[in-house]
Protein backbone atom coordinates (compact mmCIF):
# COMPACT_ATOMS: atom_id res chain seq x y z
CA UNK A 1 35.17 27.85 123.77
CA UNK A 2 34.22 31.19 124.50
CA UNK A 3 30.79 32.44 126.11
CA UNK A 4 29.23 35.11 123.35
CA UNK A 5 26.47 37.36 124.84
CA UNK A 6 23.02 36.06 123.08
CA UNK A 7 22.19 38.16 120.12
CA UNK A 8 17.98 38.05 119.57
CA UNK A 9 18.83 39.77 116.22
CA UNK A 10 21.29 36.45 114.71
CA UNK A 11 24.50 36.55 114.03
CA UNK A 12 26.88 39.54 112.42
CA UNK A 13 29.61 38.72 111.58
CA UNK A 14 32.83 41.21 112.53
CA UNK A 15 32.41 43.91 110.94
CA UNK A 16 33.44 47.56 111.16
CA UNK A 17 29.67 48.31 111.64
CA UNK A 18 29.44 45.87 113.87
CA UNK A 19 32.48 47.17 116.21
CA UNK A 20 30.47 50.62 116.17
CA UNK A 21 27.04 48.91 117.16
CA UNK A 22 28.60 47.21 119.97
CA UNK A 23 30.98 50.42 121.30
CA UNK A 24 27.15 52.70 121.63
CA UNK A 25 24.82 49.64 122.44
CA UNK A 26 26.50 47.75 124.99
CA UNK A 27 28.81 49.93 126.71
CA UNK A 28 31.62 48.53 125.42
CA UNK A 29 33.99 50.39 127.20
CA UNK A 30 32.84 50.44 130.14
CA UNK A 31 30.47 53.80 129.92
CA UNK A 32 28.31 54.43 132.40
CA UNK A 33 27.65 51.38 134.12
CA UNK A 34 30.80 51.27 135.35
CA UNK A 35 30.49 54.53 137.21
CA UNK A 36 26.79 54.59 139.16
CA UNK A 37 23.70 52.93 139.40
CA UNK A 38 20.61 53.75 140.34
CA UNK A 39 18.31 50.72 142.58
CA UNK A 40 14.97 50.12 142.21
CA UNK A 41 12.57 50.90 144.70
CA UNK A 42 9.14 49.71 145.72
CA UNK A 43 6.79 52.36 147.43
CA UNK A 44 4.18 50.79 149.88
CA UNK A 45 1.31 52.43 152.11
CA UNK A 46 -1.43 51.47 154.51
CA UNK A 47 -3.38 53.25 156.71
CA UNK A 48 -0.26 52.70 159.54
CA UNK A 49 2.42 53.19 157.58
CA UNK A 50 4.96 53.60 154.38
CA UNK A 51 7.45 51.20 153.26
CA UNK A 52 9.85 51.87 150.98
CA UNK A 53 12.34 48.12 149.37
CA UNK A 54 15.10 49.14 147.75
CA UNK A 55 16.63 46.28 146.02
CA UNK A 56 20.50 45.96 146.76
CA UNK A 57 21.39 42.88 145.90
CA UNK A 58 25.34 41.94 146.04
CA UNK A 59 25.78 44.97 148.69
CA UNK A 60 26.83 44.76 152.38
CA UNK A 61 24.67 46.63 155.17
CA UNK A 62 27.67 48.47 155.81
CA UNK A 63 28.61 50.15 152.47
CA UNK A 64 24.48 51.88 153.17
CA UNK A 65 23.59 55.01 154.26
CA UNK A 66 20.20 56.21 155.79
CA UNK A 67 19.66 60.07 156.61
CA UNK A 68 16.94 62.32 157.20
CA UNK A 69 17.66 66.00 156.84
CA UNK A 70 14.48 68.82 156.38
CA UNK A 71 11.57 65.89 156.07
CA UNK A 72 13.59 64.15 153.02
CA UNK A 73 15.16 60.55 153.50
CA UNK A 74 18.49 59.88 151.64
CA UNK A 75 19.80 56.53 150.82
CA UNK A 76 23.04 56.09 149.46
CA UNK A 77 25.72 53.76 149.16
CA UNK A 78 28.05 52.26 146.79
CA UNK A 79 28.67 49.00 145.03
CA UNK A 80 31.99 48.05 144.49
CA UNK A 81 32.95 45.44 141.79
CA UNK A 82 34.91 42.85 143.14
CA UNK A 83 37.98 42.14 140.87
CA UNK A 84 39.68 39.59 142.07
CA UNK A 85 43.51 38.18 141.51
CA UNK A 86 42.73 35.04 140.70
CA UNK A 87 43.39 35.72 136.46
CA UNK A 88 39.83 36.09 135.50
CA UNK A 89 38.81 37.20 132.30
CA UNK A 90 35.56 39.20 132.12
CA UNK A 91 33.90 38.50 128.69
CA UNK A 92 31.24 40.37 129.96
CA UNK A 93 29.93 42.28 132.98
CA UNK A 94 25.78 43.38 133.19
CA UNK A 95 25.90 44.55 136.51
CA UNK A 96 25.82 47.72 137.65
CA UNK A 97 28.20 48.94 140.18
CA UNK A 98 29.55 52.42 141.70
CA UNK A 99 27.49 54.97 143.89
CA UNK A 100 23.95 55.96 144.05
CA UNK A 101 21.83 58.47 146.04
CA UNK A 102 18.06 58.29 146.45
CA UNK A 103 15.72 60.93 148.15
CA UNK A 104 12.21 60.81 149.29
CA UNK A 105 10.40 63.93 150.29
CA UNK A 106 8.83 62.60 153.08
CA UNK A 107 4.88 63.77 153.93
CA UNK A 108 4.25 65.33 157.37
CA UNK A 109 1.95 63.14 159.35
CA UNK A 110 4.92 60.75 159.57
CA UNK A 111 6.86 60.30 162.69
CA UNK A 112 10.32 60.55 162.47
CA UNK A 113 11.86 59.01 165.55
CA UNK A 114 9.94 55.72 165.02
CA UNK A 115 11.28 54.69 161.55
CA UNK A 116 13.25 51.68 160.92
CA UNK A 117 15.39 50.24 158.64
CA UNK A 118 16.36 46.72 158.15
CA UNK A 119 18.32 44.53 155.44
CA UNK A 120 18.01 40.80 154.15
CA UNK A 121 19.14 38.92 151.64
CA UNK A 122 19.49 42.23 149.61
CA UNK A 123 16.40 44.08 150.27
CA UNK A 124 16.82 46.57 152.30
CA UNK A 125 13.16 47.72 153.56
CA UNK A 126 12.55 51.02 155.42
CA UNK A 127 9.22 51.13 157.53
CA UNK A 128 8.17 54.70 158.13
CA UNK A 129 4.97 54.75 160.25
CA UNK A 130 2.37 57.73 160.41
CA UNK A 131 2.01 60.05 163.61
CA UNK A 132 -1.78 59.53 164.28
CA UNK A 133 -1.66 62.52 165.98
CA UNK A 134 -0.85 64.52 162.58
CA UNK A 135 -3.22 63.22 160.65
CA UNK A 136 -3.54 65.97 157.03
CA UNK A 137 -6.76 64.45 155.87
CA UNK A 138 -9.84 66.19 156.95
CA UNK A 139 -13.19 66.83 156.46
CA UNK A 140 -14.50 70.33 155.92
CA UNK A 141 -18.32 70.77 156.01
CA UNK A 142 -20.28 73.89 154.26
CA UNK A 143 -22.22 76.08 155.82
């Protein structure tokens, strides 16, 4: 028995039409999916700090990348699908896999030699905490 992606819509039976339907609507060919991906990413901010979760799952710390050039933070990586020789056959993949770059222009009361960056059970979470001393919100009284 064979394990046939759930179809809300019922069943069509094999059809020409439905060969085309599949080959634009579910990247049957591999498409873009195969190629890049693009994580999700929560943005968080107190009065201390920002904190970026990207959400890796299935990724290694290692195959992650963390730089800061000109005030902008760039993660990037890659996620490589695992095809192993063990003579299985893929009925159907979801996941997305390949490279991905995010940036963040980051705001200037932040200071840069105190963030950190850790990773757990495929979150990685970035903590960038504000310089007190460059604080951009002010008050400007009239005269």
């Amino acid at each position: 028995m064979a394990l046939i992606k759930y179809n809300p819509n019922g069943y069509r039976p094999a059809t020409f039409s439905n060969f085309v339907d599949r080959f634009f609507d579910d990247d049957f060919f591999g498409g873009k999916r195969a190629t890049s991906f693009s994580p999700q990413v929560d943005i968080a901010e107190t009065d201390k700090n920002f904190e970026l979760q990207f959400h890796l799952a299935g990724m290694k710390k290692e195959d992650i990348k963390i730089d800061i050039n000109d005030d902008r933070l760039t993660v990037s990586g890659e996620r490589k699908f695992e095809n192993e020789k063990n003579e299985k056959n893929y009925h159907s993949v979801e996941s997305h896999y390949g490279s991905f770059t995010r940036s963040f222009y980051l705001p200037d009361n932040v200071n840069l030699d105190k963030i950190d960056a850790s990773y757990k059970d495929g979150i990685l979470s970035i903590d960038i905490p504000k310089d007190e001393k460059k604080e951009t919100k002010k008050t400007i009284n009239i005269k």
